[in-house]
Protein backbone atom coordinates (compact mmCIF):
# COMPACT_ATOMS: atom_id res chain seq x y z
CA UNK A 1 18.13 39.42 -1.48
CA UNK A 2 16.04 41.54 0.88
CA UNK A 3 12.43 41.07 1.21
CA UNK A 4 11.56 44.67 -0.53
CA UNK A 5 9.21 45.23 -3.41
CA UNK A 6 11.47 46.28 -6.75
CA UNK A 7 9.41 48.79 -7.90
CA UNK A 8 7.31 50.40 -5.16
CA UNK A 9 10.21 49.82 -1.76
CA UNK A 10 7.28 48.08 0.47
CA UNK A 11 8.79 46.23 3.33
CA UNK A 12 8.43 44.78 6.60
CA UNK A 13 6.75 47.56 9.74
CA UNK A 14 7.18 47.00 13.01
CA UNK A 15 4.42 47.15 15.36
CA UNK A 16 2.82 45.84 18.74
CA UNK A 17 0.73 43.10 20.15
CA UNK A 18 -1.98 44.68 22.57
CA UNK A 19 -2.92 41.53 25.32
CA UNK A 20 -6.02 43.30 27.50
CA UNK A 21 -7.34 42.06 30.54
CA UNK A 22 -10.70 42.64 32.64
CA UNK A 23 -14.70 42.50 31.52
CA UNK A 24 -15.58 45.35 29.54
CA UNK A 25 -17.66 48.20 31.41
CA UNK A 26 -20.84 47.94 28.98
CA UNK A 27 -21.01 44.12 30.11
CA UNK A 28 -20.49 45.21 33.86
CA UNK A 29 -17.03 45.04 34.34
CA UNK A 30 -14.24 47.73 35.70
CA UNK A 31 -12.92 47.95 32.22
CA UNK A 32 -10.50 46.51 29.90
CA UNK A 33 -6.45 47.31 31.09
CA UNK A 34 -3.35 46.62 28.75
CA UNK A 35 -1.85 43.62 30.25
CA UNK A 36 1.24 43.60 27.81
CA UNK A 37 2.93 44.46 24.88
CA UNK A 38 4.83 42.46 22.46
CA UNK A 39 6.86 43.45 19.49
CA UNK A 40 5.96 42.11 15.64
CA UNK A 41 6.54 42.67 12.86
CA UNK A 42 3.78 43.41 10.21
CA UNK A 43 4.70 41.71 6.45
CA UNK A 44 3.58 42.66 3.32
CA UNK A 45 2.57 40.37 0.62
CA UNK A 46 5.36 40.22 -1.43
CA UNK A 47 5.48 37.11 -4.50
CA UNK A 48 8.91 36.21 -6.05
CA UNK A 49 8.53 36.16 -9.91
CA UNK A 50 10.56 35.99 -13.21
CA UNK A 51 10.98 39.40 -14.41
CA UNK A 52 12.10 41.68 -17.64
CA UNK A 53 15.20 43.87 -16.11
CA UNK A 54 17.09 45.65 -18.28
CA UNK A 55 16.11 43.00 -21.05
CA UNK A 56 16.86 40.61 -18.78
CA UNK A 57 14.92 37.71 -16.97
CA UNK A 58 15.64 38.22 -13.30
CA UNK A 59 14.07 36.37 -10.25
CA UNK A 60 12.82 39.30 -7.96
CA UNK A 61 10.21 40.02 -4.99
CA UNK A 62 6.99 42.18 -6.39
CA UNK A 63 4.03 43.11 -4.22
CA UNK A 64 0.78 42.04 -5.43
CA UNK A 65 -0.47 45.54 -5.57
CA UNK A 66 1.54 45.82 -8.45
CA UNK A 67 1.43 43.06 -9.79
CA UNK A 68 -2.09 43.94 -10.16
CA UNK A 69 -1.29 47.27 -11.59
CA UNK A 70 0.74 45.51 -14.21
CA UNK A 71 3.94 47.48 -13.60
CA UNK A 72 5.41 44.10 -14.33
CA UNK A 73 6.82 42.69 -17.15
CA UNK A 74 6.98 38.58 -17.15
CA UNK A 75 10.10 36.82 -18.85
């Protein structure tokens, strides 16, 4: 089972880690450079939980923002 909310799709973005170098120019420095840049991967916060499908209890992955909404309904 893929790590995707049921009802809304969220998932997993991809994104960068920024590693700068050098004292600031406001604290008398040359100013900050990008040193490097390193792939991630940015997660959302998904919960697994026993749900109604199809009049069904199911085991699934919902995201708490709607859980919250109450889109959900528990077995």
């Amino acid at each position: 089972m893929l790590k995707i909310c049921l009802f809304c799709g969220k998932k997993s973005v991809a994104g960068k880690v920024i590693v700068r170098k050098g004292l600031a120019k406001k604290k008398g420095g040359t100013g900050s450079k990008i040193s490097r840049r390193t792939k991630r991967e940015f997660l959302p916060n998904l919960q697994k939980m026993r749900i109604l499908i199809d009049g069904h209890p199911r085991k699934a992955y919902i995201c708490t923002k709607c859980i919250k909404k109450g889109n959900i309904i528990k077995a």
